[in-house]
Every structure is written in structure tokens, then in C-alpha cells.
Protein backbone atom coordinates (compact mmCIF):
# COMPACT_ATOMS: atom_id res chain seq x y z
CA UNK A 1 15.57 8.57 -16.93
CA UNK A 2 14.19 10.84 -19.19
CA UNK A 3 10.83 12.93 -20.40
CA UNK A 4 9.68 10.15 -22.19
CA UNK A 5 10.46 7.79 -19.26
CA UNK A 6 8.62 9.65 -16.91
CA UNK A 7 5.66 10.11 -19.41
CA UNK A 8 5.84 6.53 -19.76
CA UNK A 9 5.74 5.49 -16.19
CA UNK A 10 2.62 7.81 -15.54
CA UNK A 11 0.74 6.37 -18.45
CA UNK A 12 1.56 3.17 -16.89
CA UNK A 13 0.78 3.71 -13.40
CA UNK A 14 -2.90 5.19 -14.73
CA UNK A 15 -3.50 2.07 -16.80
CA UNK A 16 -0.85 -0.66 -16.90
CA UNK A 17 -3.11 -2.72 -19.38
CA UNK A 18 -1.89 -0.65 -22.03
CA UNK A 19 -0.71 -1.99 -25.31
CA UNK A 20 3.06 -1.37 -25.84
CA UNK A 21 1.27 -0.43 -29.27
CA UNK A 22 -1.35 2.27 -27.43
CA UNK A 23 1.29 3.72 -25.39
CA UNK A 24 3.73 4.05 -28.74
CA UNK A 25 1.10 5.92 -30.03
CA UNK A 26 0.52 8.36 -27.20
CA UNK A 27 4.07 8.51 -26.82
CA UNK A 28 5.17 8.79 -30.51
CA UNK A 29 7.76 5.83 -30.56
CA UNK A 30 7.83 2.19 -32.10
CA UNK A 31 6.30 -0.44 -30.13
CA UNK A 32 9.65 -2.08 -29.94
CA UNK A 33 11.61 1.26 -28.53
CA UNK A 34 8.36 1.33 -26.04
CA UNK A 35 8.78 -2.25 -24.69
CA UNK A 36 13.02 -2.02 -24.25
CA UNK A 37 11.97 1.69 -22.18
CA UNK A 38 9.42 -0.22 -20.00
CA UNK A 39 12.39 -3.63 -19.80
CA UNK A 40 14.51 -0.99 -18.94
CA UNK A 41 12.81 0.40 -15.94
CA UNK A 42 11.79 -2.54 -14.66
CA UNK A 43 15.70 -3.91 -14.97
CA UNK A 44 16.37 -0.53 -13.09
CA UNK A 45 13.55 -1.26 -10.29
CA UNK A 46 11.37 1.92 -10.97
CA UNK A 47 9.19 -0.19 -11.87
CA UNK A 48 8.17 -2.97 -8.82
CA UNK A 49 5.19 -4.65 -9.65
CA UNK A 50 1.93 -5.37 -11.79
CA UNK A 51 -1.04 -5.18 -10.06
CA UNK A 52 -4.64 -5.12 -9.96
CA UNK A 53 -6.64 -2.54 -7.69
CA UNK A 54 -9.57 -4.43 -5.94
CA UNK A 55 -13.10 -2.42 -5.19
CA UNK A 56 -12.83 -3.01 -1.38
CA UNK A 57 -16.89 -2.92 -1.16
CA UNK A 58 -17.23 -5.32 -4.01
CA UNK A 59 -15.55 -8.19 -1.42
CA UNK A 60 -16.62 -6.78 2.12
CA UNK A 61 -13.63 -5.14 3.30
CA UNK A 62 -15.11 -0.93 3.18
CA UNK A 63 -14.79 -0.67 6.98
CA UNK A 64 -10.90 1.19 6.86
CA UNK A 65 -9.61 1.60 10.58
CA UNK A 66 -6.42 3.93 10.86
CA UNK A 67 -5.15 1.97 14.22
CA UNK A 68 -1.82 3.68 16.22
CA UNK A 69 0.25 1.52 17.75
CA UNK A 70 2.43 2.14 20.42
CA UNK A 71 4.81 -0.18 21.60
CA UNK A 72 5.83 -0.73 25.39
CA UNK A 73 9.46 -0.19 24.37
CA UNK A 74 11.76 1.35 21.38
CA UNK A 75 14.44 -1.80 21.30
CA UNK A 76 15.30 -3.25 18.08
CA UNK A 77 14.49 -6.56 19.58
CA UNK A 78 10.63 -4.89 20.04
CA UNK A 79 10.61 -3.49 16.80
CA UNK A 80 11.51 -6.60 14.71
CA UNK A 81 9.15 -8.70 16.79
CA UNK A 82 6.07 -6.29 16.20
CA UNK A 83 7.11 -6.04 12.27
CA UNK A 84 7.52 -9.35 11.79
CA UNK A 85 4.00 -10.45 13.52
CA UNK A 86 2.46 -7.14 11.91
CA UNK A 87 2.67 -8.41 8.27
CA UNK A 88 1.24 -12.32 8.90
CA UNK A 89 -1.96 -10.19 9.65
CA UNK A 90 -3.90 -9.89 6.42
CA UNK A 91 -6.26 -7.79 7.45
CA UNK A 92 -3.89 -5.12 7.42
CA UNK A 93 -3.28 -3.14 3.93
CA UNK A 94 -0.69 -1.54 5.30
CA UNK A 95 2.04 -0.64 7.92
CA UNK A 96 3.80 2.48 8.55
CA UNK A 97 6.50 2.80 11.58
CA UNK A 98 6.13 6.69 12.26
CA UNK A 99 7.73 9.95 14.45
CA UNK A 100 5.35 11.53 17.00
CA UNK A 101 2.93 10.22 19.89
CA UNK A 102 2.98 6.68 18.35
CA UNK A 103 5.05 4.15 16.76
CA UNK A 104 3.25 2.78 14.18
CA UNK A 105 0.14 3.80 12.07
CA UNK A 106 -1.66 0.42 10.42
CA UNK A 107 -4.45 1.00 7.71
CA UNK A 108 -6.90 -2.21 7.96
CA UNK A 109 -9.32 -3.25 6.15
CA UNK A 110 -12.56 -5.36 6.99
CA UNK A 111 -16.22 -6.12 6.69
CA UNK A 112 -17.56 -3.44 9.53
CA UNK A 113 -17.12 -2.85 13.21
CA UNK A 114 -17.74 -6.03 15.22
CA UNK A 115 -15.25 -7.67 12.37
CA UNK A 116 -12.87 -4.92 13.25
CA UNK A 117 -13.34 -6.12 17.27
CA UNK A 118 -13.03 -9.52 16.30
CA UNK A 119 -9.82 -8.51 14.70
CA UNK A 120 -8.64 -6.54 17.49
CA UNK A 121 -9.39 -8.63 20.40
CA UNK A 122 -7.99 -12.02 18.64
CA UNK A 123 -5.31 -11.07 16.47
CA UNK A 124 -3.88 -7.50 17.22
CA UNK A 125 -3.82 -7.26 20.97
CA UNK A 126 -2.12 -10.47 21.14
CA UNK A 127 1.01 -9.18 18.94
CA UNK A 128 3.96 -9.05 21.73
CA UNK A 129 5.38 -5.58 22.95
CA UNK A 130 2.00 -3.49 22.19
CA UNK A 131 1.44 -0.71 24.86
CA UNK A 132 -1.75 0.98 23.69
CA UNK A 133 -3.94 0.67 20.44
CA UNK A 134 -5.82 4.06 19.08
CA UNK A 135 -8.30 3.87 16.72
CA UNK A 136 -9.67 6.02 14.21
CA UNK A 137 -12.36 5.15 11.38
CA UNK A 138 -12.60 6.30 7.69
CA UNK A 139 -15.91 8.10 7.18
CA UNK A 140 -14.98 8.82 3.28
CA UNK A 141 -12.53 8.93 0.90
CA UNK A 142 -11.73 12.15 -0.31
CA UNK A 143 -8.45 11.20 -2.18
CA UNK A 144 -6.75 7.64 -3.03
CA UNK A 145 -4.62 7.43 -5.48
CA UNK A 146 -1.58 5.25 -6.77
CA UNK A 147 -0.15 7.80 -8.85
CA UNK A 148 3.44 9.36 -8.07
CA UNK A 149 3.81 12.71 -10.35
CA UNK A 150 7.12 12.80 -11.93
């Protein structure tokens, strides 16, 4: 990989609706040396996906819980089980299995509180192998980006 690569991949992850012609522009290249660069790193997986970034308010999901999980035991067995129930749930944006006082941190996403109970008491408590549940609500959101600086 690179400068141009890596100038590439940041114009892409700011706006991936570019134009191979608009970023051949920016970048000072032909459209068709700008397409085989992006083929490229997608061939070369730095490049996983095309996506499109919802406004969470727009559909009633702006209630963001930061939930620790802590399971009752550290046995692979435990951990599979958890991760494999863990990513059915929908509700949860994402799953991170962590060092420290718990196991896993989830990031959730729903309506408001009594959805987040709803959630908690039908869905998450009944997951197998969970010891204890902390939770912690967003207030605001100083900083989200998808943007990794090359």
C-alpha cells in the first residue's frame, strides 16, 4: 500500500459515494488507475464492506446503553455459548470481549429506557452463563466516527 492508497481509502471511508471520476480528480489519476487501486484493496481485504450510516434518532433507537457483562465462568465452552447467543440479539450494535472487571462490554441501541428493560429482562438475562449485568447510559456524543487515520 502506498500514499495514494491510503489517501484513497480515507477519501473513501469519509464518503464512499464518490465517483471513481471525483476521487481521480482529488487524487490526480485516471478514473481507470482509480477503480483497479480501489479492486485492489478490496481483493486485498482493506477494504470490508459498503455501507450506509443510519441517524439512530431518525428510527427510534437514540437510547445507547454501554452494558458489562460478566460471565459466571471463563471456559471456552462459556465463551462460545455467550458469543454465539450475543449476536442473534439485534438490539445490540456491538460486542466487545474485554480485560479488566468484566468480560464483555455490549453497545445497544433502542427506543428509551423501559425498551431497554424490556430488552434486558426478556432477551439479555436469559443468555446462558451471565453472572452480573452493569449498565451505563450515553448522555451525549462527544465523538463517533468511522474513520481510521492512515
Amino acid at each position: 500500500m502506498d500514499s495514494i492508497d491510503k489517501k484513497l481509502l480515507i477519501l473513501l471511508q469519509k464518503d464512499s459515494k464518490k465517483t471513481t471520476k471525483e476521487l481521480s480528480l482529488i487524487l490526480n489519476l485516471s478514473v481507470t488507475a482509480v477503480y483497479e487501486r480501489i479492486k485492489k484493496l478490496e481483493r486485498e481485504g482493506f477494504i470490508k464492506n459498503y455501507v450506509a450510516l443510519i441517524n439512530r434518532s431518525k428510527v427510534g433507537k437514540s437510547f445507547i446503553v454501554f452494558c458489562h457483562i460478566k460471565l459466571i465462568q471463563h471456559t471456552r465452552e462459556f465463551l462460545t455459548k455467550f458469543e454465539s447467543q450475543v449476536v442473534k440479539l439485534s438490539e445490540i450494535l456491538e460486542c466487545h470481549h474485554v480485560s479488566g472487571d468484566y468480560d464483555y462490554i455490549l453497545k445497544i441501541a433502542v427506543r428509551d429506557m423501559e425498551e431497554y428493560r424490556e430488552f434486558l429482562v426478556t432477551k439479555l438475562t436469559t443468555l446462558e452463563h451471565i453472572g452480573s449485568t452493569h449498565s451505563t447510559f450515553m448522555i451525549s456524543e462527544v465523538k463517533n466516527t468511522t474513520v481510521i487515520e492512515l
